[in-house]
Protein backbone atom coordinates (compact mmCIF):
# COMPACT_ATOMS: atom_id res chain seq x y z
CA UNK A 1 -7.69 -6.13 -8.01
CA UNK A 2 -11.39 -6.98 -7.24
CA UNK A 3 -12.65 -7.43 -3.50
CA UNK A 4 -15.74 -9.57 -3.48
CA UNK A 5 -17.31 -10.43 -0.09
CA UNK A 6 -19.91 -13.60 0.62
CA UNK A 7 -21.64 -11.65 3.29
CA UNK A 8 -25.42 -12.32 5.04
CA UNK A 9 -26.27 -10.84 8.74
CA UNK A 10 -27.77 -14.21 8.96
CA UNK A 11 -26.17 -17.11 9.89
CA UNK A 12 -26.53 -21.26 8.28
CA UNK A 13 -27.04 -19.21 4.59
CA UNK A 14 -23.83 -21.48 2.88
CA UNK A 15 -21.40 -18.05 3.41
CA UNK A 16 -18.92 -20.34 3.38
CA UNK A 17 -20.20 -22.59 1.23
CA UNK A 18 -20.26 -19.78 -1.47
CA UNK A 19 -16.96 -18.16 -0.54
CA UNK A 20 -14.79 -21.18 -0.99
CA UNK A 21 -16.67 -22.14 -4.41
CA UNK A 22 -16.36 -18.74 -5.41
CA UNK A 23 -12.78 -19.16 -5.13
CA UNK A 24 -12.35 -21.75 -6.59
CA UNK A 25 -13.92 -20.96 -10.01
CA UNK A 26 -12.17 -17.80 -10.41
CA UNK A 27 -8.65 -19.33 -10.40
CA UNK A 28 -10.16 -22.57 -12.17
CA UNK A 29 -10.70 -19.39 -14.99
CA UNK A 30 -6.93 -18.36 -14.53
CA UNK A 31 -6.74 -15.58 -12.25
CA UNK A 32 -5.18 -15.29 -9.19
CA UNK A 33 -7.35 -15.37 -6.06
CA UNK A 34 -6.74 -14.82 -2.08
CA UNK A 35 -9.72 -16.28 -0.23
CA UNK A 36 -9.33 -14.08 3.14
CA UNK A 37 -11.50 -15.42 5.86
CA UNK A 38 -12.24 -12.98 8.53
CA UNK A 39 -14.77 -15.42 10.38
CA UNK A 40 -12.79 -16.56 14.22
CA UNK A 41 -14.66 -19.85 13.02
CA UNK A 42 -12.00 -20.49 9.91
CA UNK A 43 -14.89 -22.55 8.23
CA UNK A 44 -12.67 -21.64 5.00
CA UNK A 45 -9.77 -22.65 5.87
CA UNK A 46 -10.80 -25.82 7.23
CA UNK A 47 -12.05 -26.60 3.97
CA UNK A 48 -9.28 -26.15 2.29
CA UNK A 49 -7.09 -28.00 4.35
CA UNK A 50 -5.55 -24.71 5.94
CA UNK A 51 -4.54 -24.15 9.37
CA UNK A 52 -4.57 -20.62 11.06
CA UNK A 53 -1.62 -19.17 11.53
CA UNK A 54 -1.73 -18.30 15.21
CA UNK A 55 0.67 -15.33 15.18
CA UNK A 56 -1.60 -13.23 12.69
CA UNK A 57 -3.14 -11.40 15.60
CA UNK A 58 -6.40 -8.92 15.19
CA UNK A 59 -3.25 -5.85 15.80
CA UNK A 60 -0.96 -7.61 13.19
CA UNK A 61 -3.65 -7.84 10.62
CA UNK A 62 -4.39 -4.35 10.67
CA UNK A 63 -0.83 -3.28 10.74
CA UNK A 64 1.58 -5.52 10.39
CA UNK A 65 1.80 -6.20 6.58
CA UNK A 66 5.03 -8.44 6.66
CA UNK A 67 3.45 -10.81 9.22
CA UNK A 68 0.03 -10.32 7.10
CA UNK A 69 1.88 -11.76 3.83
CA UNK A 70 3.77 -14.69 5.77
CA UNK A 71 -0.01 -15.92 6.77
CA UNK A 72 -0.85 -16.49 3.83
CA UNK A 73 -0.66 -20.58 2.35
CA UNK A 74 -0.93 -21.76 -0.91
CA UNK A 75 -3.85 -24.30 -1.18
CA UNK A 76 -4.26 -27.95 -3.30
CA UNK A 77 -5.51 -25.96 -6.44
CA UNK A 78 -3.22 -23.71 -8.94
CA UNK A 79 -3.79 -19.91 -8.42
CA UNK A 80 -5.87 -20.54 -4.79
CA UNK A 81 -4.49 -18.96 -1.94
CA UNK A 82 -5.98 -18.84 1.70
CA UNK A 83 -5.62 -15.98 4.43
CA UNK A 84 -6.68 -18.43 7.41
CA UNK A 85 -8.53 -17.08 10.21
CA UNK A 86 -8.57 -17.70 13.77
CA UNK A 87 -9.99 -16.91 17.18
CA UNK A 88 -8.39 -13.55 17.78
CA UNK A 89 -10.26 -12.22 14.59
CA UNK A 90 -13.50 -12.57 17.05
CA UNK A 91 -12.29 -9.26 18.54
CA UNK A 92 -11.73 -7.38 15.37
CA UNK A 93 -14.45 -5.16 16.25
CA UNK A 94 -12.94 -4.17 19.42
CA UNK A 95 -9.60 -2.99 18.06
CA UNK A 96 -11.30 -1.60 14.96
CA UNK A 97 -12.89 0.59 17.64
CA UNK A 98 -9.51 2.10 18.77
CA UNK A 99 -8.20 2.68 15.51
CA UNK A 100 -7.74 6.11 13.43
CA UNK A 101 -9.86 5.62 10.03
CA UNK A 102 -11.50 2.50 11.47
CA UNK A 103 -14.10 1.90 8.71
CA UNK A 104 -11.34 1.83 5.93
CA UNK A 105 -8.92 0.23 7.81
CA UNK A 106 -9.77 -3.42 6.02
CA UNK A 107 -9.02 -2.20 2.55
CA UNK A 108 -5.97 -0.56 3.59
CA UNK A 109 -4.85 -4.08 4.79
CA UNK A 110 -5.88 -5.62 1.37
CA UNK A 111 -4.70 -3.26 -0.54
CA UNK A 112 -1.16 -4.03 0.96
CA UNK A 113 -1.00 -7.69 -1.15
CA UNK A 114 -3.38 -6.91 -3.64
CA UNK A 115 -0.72 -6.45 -6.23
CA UNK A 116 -0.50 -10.60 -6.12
CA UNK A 117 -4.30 -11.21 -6.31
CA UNK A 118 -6.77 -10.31 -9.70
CA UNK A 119 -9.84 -11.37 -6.49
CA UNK A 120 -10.10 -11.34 -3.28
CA UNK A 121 -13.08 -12.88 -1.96
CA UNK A 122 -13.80 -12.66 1.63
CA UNK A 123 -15.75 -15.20 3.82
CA UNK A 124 -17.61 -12.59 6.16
CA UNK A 125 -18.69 -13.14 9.72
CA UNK A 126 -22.68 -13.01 10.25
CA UNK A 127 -23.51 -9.55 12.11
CA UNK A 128 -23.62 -5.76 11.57
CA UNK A 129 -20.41 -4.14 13.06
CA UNK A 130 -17.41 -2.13 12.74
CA UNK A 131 -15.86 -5.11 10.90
CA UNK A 132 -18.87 -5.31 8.68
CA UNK A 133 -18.68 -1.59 8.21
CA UNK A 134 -15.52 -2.52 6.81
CA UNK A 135 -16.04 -4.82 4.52
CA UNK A 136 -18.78 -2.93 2.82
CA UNK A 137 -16.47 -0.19 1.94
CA UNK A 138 -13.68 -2.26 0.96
CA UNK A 139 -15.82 -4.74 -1.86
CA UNK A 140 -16.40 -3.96 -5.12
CA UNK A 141 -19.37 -6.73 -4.75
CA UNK A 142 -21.16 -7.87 -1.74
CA UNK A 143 -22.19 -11.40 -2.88
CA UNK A 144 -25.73 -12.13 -0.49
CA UNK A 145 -26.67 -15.95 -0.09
CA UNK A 146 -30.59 -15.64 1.20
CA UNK A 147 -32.90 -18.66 1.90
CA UNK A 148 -35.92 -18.31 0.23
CA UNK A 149 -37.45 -18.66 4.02
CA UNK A 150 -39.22 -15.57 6.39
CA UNK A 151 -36.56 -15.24 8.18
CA UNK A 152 -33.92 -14.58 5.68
CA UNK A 153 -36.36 -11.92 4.42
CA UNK A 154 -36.57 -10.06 7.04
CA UNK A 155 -32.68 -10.27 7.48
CA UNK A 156 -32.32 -8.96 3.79
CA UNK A 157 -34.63 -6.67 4.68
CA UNK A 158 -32.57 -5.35 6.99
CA UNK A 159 -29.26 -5.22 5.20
CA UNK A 160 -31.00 -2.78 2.14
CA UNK A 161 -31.90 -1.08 5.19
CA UNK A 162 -29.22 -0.23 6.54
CA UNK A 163 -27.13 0.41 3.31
CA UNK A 164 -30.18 2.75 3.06
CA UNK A 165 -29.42 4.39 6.29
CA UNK A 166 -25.80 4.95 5.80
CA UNK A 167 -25.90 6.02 2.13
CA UNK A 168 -23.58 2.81 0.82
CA UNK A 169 -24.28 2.02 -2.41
CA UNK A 170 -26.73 -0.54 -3.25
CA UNK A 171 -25.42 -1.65 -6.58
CA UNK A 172 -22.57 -3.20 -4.40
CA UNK A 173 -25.38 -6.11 -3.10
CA UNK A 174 -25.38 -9.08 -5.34
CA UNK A 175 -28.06 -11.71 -3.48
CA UNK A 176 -28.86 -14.80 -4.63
CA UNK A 177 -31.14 -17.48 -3.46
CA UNK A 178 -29.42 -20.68 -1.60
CA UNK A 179 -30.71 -24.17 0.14
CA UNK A 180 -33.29 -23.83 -2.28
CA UNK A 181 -35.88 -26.57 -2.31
CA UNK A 182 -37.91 -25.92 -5.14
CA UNK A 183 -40.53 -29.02 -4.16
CA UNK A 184 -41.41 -26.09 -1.37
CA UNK A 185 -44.29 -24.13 -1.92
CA UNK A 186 -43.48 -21.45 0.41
CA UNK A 187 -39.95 -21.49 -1.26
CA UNK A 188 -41.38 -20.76 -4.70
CA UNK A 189 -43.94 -18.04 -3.63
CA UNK A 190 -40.96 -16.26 -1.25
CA UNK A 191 -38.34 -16.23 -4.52
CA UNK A 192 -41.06 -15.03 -6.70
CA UNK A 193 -42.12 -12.26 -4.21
CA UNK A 194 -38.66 -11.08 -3.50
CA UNK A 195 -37.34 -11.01 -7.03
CA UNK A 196 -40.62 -8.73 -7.79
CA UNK A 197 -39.31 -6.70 -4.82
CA UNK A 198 -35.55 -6.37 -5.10
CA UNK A 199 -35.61 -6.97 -9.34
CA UNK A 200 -32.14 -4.95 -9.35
CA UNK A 201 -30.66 -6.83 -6.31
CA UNK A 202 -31.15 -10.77 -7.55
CA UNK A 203 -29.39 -12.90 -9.24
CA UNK A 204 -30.79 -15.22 -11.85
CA UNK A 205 -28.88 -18.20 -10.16
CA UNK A 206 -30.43 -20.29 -7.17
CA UNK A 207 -27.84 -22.80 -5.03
CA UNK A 208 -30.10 -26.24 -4.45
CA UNK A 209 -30.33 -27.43 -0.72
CA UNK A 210 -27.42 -30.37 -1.63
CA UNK A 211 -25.83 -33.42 0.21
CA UNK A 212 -22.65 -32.49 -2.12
CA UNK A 213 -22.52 -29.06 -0.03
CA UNK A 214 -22.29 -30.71 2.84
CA UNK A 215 -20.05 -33.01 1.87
CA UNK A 216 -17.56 -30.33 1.61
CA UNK A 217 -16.45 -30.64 4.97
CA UNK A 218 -15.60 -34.78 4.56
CA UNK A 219 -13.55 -34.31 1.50
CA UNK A 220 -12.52 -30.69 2.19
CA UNK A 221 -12.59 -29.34 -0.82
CA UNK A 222 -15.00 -27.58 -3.56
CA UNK A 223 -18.13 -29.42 -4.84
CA UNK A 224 -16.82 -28.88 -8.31
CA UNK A 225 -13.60 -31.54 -7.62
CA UNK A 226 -15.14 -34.08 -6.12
CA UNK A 227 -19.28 -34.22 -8.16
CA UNK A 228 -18.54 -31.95 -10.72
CA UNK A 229 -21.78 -32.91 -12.80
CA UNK A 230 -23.81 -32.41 -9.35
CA UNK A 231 -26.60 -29.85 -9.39
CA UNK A 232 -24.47 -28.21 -6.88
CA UNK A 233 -21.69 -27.47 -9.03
CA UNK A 234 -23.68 -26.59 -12.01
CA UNK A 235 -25.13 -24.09 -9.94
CA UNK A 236 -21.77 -22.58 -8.59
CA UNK A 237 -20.39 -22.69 -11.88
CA UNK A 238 -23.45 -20.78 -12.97
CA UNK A 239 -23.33 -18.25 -10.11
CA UNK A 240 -19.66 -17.60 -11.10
CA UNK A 241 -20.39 -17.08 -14.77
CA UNK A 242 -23.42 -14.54 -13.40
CA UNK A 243 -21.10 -12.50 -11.37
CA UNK A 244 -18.13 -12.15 -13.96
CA UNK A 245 -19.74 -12.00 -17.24
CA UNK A 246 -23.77 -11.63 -16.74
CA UNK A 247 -24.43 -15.22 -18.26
CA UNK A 248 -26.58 -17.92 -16.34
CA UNK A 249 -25.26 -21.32 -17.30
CA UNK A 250 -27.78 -23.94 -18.93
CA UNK A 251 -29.07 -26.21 -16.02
């Protein structure tokens, strides 16, 4: 089983975006995948025409595998499953806080259906916490969607910095640049800068800033089923083929 976690302390990066794209393309290659959202916002499942299941409580998902499994819902595509969030999860940090083992407690929970699942990818809420904590000791690969922009600099700045800090492994962080608008000067000049900076951390793949992206949310599903020839879905395809086999699809 691999755990692979869209994750950015900043928020508006296309997380979720990534996450449910993600997902898609690894079943669309034939292996069996449990998108697991852990953001109270259930962006995810909402896309995916999933509703939360409201007795999966931040206690049950921590320790209550049976009700853990029954959560779980089969989605429109072959080999896509969804763990559905909901609003409890927004308190995750405050029972994580209580709990014996709290940093590993997330992979413990995982590991209790990963026997179904080749991937889990995980749609990761936007901060630095217990929960985050988490997450980055659970994944095998902490996929980073950064906007070539100051901002989400300094914010990727900050995440190296802190896996710095707390002696995680770096070679977990995957980044890769997203909303790009490559008629942008300042876009250009910030990719080329941070690619010179991090040259271990980047991916070759950049996700264009896309109406198809954001038409996600009217036809709830991935870009790939409904403009599959879009720049968009070149680019996820592309990102997936970068992650699993170190290729970069021709544009």
């Amino acid at each position: 089983m691999k755990i692979i976690a869209c994750y950015s302390n900043k928020g508006g990066v296309g997380k979720t975006a990534t996450s449910v794209n993600l997902a898609y393309e690894y079943a669309q290659a034939g292996q069996r995948v449990l998108l697991c959202d852990l953001d109270p916002q259930g962006a995810s499942g909402f896309y995916l025409r999933i509703k939360p299941s409201k007795k999966l409580t931040e206690a049950r998902f921590f320790e209550d595998v049976k009700r853990f499994t029954k959560a779980i819902r089969a989605s429109d595509f072959d080999g896509l499953d969804v763990l559905p969030a909901n609003l409890t999860f927004r308190d995750f940090d405050v029972f994580l806080s209580r709990m014996r083992n709290k940093r590993s407690r997330l992979k413990k929970a995982l590991q209790s259906v990963g026997g179904d699942y080749d991937v889990i990818v995980l749609d990761c809420p936007p901060n630095f916490s217990t929960l985050s904590e988490n997450i980055f000791k659970a994944a095998d690969m902490i996929v980073v969607p950064v906007i070539p922009s100051t901002l989400s600099e300094r914010t990727f700045e900050q995440l190296v910095g802190f896996f710095d800090e707390n002696r995680l492994p770096k070679k977990k962080l995957r980044a890769f640049f997203s909303m790009v608008q490559r008629r942008k000067t300042m876009h250009l000049d910030t990719m080329k800068a941070m690619r010179k900076l991090y040259r271990k951390r980047f991916l070759k793949t950049g996700v264009p800033f896309a109406a198809d992206i954001e038409r996600m949310g009217q036809y709830r599903a991935p870009v790939c089923t409904f403009a599959g020839r879009s720049p968009a879905a070149k680019a996820y395809r592309s990102l997936f083929n970068e992650l699993e086999n170190g290729l970069v699809s021709a544009k």
